[in-house]
C-alpha atoms as a PDB file:
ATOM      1  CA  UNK A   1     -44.677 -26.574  17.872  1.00  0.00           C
ATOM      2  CA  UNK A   2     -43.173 -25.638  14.855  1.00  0.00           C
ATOM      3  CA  UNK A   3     -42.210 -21.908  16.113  1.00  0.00           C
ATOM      4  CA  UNK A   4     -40.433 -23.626  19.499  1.00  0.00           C
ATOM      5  CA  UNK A   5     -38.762 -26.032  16.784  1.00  0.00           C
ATOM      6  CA  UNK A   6     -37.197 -23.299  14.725  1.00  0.00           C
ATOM      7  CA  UNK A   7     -36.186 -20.830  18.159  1.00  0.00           C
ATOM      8  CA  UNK A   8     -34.831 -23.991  19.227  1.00  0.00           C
ATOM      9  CA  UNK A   9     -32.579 -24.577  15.951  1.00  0.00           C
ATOM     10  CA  UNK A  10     -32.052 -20.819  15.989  1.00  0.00           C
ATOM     11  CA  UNK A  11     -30.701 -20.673  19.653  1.00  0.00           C
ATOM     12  CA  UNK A  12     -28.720 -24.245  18.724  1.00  0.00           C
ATOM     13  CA  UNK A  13     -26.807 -22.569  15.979  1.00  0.00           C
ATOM     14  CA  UNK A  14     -25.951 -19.736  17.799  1.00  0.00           C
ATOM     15  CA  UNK A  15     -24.178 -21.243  20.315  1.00  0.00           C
ATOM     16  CA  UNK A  16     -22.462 -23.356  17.535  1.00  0.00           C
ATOM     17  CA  UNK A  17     -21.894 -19.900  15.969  1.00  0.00           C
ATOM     18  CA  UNK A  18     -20.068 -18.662  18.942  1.00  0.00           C
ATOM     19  CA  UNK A  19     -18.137 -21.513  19.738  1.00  0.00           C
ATOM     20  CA  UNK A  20     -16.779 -21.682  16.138  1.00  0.00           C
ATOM     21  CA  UNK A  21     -15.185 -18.711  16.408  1.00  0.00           C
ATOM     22  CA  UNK A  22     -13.317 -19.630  18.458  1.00  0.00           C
ATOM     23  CA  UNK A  23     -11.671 -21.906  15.887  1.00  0.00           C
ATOM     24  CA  UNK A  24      -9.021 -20.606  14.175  1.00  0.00           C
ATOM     25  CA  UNK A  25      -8.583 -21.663  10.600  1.00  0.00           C
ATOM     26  CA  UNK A  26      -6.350 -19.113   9.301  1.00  0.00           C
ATOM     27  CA  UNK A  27      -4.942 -17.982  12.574  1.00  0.00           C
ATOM     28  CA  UNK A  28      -5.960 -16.290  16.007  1.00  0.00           C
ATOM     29  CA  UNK A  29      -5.873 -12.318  15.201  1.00  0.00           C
ATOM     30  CA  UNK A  30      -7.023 -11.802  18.170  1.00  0.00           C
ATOM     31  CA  UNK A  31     -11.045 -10.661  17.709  1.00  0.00           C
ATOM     32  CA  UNK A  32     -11.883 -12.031  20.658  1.00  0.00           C
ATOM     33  CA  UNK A  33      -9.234 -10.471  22.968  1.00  0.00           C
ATOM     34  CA  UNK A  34     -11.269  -7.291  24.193  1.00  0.00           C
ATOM     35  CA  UNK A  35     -11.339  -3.787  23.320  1.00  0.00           C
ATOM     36  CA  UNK A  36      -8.430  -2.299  22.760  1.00  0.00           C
ATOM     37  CA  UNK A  37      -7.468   1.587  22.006  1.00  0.00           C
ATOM     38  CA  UNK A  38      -5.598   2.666  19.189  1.00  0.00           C
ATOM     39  CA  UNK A  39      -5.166   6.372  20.648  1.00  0.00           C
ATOM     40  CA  UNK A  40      -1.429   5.613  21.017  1.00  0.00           C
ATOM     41  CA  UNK A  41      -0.968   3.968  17.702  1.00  0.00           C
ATOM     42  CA  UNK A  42       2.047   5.370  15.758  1.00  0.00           C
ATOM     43  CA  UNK A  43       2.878   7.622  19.084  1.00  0.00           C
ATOM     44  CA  UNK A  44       6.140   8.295  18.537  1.00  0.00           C
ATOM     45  CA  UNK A  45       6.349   8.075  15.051  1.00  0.00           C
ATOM     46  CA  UNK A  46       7.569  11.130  12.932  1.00  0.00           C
ATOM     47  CA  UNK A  47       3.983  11.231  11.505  1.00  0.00           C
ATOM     48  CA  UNK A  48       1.557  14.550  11.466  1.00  0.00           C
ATOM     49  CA  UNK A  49      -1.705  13.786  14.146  1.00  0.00           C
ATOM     50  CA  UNK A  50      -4.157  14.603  10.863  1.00  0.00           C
ATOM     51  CA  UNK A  51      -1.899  11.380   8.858  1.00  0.00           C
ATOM     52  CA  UNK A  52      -2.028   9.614  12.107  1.00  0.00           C
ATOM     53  CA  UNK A  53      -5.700   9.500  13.100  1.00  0.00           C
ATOM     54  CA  UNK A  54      -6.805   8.738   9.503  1.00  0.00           C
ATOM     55  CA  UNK A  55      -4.463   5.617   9.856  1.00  0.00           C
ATOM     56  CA  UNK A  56      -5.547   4.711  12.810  1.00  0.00           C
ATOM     57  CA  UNK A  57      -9.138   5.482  11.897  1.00  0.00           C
ATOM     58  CA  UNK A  58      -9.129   3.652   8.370  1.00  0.00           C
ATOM     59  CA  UNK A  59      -6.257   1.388   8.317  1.00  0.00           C
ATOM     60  CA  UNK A  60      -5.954  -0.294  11.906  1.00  0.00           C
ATOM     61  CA  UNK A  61      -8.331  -2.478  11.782  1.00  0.00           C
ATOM     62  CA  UNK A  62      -6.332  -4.872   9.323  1.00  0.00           C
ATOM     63  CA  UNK A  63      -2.906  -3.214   9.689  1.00  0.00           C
ATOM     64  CA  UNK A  64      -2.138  -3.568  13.346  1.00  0.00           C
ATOM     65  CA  UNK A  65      -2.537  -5.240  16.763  1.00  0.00           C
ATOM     66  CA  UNK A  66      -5.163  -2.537  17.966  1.00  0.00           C
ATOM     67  CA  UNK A  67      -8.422  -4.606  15.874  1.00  0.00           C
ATOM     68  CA  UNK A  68     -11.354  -2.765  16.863  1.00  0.00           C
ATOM     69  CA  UNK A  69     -13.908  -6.351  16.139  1.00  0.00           C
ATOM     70  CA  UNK A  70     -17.319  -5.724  15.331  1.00  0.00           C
ATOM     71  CA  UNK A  71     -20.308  -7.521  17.071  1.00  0.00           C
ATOM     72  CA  UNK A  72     -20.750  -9.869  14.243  1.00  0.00           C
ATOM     73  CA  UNK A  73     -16.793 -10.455  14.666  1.00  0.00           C
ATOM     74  CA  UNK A  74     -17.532 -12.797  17.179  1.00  0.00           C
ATOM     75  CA  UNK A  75     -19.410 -15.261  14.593  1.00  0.00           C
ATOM     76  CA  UNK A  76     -18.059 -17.917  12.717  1.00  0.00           C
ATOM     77  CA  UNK A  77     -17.731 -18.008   9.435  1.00  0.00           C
ATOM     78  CA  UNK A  78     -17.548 -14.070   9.375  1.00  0.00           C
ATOM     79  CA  UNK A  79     -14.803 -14.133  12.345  1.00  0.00           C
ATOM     80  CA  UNK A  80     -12.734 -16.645   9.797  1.00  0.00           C
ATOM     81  CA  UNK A  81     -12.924 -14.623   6.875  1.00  0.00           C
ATOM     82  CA  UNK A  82     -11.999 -11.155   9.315  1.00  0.00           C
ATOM     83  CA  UNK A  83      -9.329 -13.048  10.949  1.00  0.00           C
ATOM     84  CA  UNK A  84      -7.961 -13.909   7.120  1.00  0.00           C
ATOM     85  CA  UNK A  85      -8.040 -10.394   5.895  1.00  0.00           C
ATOM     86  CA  UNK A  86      -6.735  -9.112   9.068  1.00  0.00           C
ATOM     87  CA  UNK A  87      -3.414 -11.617   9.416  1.00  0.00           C
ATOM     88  CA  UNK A  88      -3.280 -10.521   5.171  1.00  0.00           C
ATOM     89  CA  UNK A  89      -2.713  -7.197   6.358  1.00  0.00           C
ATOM     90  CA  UNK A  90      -0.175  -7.159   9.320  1.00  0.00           C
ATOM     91  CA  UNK A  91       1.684  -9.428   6.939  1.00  0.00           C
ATOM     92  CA  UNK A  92       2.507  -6.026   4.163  1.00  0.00           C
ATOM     93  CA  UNK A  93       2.134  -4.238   7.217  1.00  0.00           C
ATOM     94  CA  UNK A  94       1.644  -3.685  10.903  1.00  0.00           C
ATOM     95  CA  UNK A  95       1.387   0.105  11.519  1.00  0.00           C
ATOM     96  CA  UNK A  96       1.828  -1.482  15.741  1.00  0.00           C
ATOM     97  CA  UNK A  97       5.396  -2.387  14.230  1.00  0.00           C
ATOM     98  CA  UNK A  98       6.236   0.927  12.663  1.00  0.00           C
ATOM     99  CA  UNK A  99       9.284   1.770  14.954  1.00  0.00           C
ATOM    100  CA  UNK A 100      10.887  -1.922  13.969  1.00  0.00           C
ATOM    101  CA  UNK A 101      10.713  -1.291  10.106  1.00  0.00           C
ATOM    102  CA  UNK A 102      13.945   0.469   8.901  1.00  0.00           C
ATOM    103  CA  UNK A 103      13.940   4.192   7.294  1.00  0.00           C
ATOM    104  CA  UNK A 104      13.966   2.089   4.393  1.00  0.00           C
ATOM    105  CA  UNK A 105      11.088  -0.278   4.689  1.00  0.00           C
ATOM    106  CA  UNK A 106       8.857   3.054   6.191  1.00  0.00           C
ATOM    107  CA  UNK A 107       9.753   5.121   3.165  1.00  0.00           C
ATOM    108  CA  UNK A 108       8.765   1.504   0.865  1.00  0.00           C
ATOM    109  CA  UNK A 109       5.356   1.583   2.893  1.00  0.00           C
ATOM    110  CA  UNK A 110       4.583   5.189   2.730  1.00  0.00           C
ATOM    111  CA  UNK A 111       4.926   5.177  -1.154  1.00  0.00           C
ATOM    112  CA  UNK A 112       2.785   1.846  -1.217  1.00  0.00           C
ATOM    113  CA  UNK A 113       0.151   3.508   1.598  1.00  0.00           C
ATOM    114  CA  UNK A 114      -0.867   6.550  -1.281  1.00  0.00           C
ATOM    115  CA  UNK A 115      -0.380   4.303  -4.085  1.00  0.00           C
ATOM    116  CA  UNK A 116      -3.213   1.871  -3.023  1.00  0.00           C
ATOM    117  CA  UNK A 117      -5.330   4.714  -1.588  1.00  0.00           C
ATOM    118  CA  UNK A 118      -4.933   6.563  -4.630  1.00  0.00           C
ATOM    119  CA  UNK A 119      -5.614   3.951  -6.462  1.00  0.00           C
ATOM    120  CA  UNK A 120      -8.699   2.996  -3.802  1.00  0.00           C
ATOM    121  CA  UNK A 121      -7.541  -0.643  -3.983  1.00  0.00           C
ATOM    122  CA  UNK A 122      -7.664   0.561   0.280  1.00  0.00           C
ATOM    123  CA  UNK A 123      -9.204  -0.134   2.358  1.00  0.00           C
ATOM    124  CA  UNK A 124     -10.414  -3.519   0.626  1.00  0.00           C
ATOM    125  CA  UNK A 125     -14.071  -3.287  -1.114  1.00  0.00           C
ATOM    126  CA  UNK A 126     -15.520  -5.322   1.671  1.00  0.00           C
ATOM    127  CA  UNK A 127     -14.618  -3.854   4.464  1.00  0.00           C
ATOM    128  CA  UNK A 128     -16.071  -0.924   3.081  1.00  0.00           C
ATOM    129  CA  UNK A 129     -18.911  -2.002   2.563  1.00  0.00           C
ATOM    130  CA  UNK A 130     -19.862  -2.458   6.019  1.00  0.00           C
ATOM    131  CA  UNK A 131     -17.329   0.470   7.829  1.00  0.00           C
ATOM    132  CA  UNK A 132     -18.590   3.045   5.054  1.00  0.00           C
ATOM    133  CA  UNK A 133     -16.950   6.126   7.269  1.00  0.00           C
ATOM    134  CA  UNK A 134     -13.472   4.107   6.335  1.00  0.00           C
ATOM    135  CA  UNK A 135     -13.815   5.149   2.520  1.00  0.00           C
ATOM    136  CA  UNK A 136     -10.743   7.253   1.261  1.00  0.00           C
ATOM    137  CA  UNK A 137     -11.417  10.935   0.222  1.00  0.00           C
ATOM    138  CA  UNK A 138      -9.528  13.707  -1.590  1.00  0.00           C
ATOM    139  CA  UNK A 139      -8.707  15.142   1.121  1.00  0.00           C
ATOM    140  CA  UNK A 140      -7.216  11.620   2.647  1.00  0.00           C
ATOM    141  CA  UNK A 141      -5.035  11.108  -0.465  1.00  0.00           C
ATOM    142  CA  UNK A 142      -3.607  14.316  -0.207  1.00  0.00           C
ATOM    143  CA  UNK A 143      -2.958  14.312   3.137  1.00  0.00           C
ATOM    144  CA  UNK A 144      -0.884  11.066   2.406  1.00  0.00           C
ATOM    145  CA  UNK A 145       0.598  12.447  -0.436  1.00  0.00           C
ATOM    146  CA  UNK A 146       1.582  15.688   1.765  1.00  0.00           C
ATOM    147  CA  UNK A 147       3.160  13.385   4.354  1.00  0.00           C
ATOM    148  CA  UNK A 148       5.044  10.510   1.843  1.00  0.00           C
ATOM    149  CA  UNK A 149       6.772  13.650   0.240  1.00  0.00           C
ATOM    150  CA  UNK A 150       7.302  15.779   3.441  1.00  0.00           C
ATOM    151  CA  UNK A 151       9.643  18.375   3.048  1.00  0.00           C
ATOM    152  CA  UNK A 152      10.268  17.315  -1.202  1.00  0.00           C
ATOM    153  CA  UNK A 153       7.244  19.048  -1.654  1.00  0.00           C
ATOM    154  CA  UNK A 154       6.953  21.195  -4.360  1.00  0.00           C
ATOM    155  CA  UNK A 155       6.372  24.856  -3.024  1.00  0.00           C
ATOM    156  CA  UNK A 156       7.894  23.551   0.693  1.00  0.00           C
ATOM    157  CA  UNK A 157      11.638  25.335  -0.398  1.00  0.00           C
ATOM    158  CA  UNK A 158      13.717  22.401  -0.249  1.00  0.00           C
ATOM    159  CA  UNK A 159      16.119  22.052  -3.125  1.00  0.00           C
ATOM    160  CA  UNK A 160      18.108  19.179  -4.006  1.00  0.00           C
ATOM    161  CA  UNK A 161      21.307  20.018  -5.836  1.00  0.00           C
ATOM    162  CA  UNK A 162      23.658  17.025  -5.811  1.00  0.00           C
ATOM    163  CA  UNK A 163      23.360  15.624  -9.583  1.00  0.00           C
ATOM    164  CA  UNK A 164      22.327  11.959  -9.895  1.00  0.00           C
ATOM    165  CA  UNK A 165      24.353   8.803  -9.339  1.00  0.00           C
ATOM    166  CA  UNK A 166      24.270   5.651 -10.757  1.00  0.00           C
ATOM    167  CA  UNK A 167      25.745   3.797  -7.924  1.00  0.00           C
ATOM    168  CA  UNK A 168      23.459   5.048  -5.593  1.00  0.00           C
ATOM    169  CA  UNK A 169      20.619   4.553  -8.151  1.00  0.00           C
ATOM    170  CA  UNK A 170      21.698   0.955  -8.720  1.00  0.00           C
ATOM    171  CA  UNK A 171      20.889   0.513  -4.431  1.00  0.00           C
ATOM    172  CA  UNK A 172      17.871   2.507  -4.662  1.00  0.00           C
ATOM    173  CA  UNK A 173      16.785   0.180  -7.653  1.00  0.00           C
ATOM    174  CA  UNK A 174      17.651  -2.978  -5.093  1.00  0.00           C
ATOM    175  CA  UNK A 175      15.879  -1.673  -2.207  1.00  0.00           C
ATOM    176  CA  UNK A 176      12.733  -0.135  -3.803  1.00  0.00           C
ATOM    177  CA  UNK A 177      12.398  -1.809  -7.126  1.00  0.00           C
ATOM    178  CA  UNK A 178      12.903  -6.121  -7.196  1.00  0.00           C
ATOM    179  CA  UNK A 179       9.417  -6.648  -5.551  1.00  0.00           C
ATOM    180  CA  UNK A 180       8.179  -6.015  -9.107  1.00  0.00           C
ATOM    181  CA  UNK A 181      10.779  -5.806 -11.505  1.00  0.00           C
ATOM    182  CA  UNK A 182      14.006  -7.480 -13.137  1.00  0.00           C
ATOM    183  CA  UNK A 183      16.517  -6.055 -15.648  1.00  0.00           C
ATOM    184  CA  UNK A 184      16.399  -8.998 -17.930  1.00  0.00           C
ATOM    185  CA  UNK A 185      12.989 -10.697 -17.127  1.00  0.00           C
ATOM    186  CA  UNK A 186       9.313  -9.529 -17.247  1.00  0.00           C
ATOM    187  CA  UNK A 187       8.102 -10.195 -13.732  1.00  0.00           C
ATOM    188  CA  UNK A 188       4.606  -8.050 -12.373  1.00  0.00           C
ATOM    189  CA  UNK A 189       6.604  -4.997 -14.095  1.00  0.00           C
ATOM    190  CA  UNK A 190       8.405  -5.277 -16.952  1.00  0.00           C
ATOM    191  CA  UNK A 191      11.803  -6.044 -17.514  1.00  0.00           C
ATOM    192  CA  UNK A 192      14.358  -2.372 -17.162  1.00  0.00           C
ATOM    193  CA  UNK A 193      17.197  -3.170 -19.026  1.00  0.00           C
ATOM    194  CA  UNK A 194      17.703   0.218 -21.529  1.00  0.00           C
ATOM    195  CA  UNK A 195      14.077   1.317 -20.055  1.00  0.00           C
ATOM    196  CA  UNK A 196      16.399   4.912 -20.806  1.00  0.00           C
ATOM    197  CA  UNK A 197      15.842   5.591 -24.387  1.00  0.00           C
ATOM    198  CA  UNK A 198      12.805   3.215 -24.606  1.00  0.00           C
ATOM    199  CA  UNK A 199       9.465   3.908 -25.917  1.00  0.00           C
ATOM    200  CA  UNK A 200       6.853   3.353 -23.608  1.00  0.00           C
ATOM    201  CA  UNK A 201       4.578   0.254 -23.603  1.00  0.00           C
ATOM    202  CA  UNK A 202       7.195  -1.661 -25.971  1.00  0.00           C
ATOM    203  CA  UNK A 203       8.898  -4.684 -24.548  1.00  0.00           C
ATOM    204  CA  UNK A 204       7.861  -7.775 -25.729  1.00  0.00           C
ATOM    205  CA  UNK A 205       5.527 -10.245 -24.112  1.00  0.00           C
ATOM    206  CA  UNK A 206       4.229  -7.694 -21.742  1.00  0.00           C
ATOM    207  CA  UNK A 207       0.883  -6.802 -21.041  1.00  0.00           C
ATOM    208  CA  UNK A 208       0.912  -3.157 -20.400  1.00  0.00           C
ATOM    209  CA  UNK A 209      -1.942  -1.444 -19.619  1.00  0.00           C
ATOM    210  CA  UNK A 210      -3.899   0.782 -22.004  1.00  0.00           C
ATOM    211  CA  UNK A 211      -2.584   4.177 -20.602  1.00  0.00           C
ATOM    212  CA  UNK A 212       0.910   2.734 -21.789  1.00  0.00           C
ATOM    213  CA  UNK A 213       0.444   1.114 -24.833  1.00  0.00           C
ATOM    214  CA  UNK A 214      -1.182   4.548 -25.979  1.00  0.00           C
ATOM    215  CA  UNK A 215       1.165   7.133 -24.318  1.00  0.00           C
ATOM    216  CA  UNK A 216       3.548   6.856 -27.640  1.00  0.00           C
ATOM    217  CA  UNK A 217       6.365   8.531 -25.128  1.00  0.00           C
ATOM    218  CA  UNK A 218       9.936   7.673 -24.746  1.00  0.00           C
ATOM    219  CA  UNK A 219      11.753   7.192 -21.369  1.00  0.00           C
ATOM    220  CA  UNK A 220      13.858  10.110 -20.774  1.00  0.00           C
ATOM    221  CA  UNK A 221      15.302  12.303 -17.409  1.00  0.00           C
ATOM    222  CA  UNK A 222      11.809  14.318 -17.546  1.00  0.00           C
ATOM    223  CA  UNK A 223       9.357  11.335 -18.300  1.00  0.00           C
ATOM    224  CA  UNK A 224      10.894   9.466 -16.112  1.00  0.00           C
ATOM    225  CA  UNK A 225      11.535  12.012 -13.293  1.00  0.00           C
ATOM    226  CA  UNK A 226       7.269  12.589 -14.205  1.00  0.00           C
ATOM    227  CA  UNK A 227       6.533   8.592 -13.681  1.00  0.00           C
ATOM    228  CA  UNK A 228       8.431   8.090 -10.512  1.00  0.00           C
ATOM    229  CA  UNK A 229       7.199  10.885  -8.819  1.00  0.00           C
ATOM    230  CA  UNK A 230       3.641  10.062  -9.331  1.00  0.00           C
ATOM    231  CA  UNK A 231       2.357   7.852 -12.193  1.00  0.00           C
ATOM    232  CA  UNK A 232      -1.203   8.195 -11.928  1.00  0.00           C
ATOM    233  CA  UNK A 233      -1.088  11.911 -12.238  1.00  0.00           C
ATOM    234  CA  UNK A 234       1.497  11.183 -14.607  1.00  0.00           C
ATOM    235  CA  UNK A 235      -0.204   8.396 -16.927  1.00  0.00           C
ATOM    236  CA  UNK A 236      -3.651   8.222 -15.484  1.00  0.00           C
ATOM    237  CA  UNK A 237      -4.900   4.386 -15.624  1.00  0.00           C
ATOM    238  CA  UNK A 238      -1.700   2.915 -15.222  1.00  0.00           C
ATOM    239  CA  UNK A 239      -0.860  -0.525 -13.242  1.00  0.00           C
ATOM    240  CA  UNK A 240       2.081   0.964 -11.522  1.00  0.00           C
ATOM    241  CA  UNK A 241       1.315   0.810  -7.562  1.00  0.00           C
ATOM    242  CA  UNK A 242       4.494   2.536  -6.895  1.00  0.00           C
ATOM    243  CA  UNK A 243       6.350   5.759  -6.369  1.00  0.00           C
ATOM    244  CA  UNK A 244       9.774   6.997  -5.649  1.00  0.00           C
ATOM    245  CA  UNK A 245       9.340  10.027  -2.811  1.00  0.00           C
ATOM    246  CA  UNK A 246      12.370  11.405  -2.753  1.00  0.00           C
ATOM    247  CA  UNK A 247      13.577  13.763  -5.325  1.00  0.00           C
ATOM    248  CA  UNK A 248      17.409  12.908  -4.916  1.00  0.00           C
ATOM    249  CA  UNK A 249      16.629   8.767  -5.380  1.00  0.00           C
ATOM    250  CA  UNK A 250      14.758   9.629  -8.366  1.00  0.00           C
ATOM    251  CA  UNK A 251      17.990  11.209  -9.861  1.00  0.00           C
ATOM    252  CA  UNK A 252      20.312   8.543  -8.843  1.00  0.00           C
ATOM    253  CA  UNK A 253      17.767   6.083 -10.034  1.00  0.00           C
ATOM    254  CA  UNK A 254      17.348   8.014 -13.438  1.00  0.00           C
ATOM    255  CA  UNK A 255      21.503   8.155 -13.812  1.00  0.00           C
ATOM    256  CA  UNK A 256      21.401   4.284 -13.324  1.00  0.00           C
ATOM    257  CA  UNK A 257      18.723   3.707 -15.759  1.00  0.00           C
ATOM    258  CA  UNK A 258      21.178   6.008 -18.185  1.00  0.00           C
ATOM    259  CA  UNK A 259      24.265   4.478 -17.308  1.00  0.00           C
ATOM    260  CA  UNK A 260      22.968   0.868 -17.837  1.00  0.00           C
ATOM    261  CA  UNK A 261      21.152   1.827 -21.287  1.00  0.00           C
ATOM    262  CA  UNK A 262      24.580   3.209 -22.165  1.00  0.00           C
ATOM    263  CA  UNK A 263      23.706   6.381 -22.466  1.00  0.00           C
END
């Protein structure tokens, strides 16, 4: 009897299983909605089809409407916990959304996309775990890397020639820098205010990472120019999940940072 007892329990919590998921605790991502295709994902986006399939390939799943769900998807408590991570992600982004986000916001994602791949912070340990063919490469980052800085490039021929501005720096600083940082307060990044002139890994009440506290560099048009443009090939080990594509917004940025150091 004791065999029939436990199929029976087995079989009961199934069904309670199945029925759970249906609950919604942290909201209704849609797992149990069917399969859906994410061949036209990013379609008519100005993105290469190698940066396009390994977003759709690795990054969907949690960044967009096109949630391929796993068989044990349809399981409670694992269909809460998906459904959590999933809603998480659409939240910093929805790649199903691209066309709505302003040249702006896509060029604020595309820095943030290699930053947390370089970093591997994505996609997040657990998924991984379980999708191992969504693990980042080399060959992924640079790919990403190839496409945040497009034509900027080094070796692609494009020069920019118009100097820096502070004006135009003091925007760029607004649009691309106040998630993290202040001029006057220490917030996730330090405070800016005279960062120009400034030796590294020395405002007060911060707590810099190691890479900074030991770099013993000052912030100048090159080291600066060096940080923005990538800071973990710049300062490997860094906390900085952040990077300024452009070469002509890293001027005007740099020129602000000058102007409001006074120097």
């Amino acid at each position: 009897m004791r065999p029939l007892r436990l199929a029976a329990f087995a079989t009961v919590a199934l069904a309670a299983s199945l029925l759970l998921a249906r609950v919604h605790p942290f909201g209704d991502a849609g797992l149990l909605s069917g399969p859906r295709d994410n061949a036209a994902l990013l379609a008519h986006a100005s993105v290469p089809p190698q940066v396009r399939d390994l977003l759709a390939n690795k990054c969907a799943d949690c960044h967009s409407a096109v949630t391929r769900t796993p068989f044990y998807g349809h399981f409670a408590p694992i269909s809460w916990l998906l459904e959590r991570d999933i809603l998480e992600g659409r939240r910093h982004m929805n790649l199903s959304a691209w066309d709505t986000y302003t040249a702006d916001q896509q060029d604020t994602l595309k820095a943030k996309i290699v930053q947390e791949t370089k970093s591997r912070k994505m996609p997040l340990p657990q998924y991984q775990m379980i999708h191992w063919n969504s693990r980042i490469t080399s060959a992924d980052v640079a790919s990403l890397t190839h496409w945040v800085h497009g034509d900027d490039t080094p070796g692609s021929g494009a020069v920019v020639t118009l100097p820096g501005d502070p004006t135009r720096g003091q925007a760029v600083f607004e649009k691309r820098c106040t998630g993290c940082h202040s001029l006057t307060n220490n917030r996730e990044g330090p405070r800016l205010q005279s960062v120009y002139g400034r030796a590294t890994g020395t405002v007060p009440n911060f707590p810099y990472s190691a890479a900074l506290l030991n770099a013993h560099l000052t912030w100048n048009d090159a080291t600066l120019e060096q940080w923005l443009t990538d800071p973990d090939a710049f300062l490997p080990g860094n906390n900085m999940d952040f990077l300024v594509a452009k070469p002509q917004e890293r001027r005007d940025l740099i020129a602000w940072f000058k102007q409001s150091a006074g120097k």
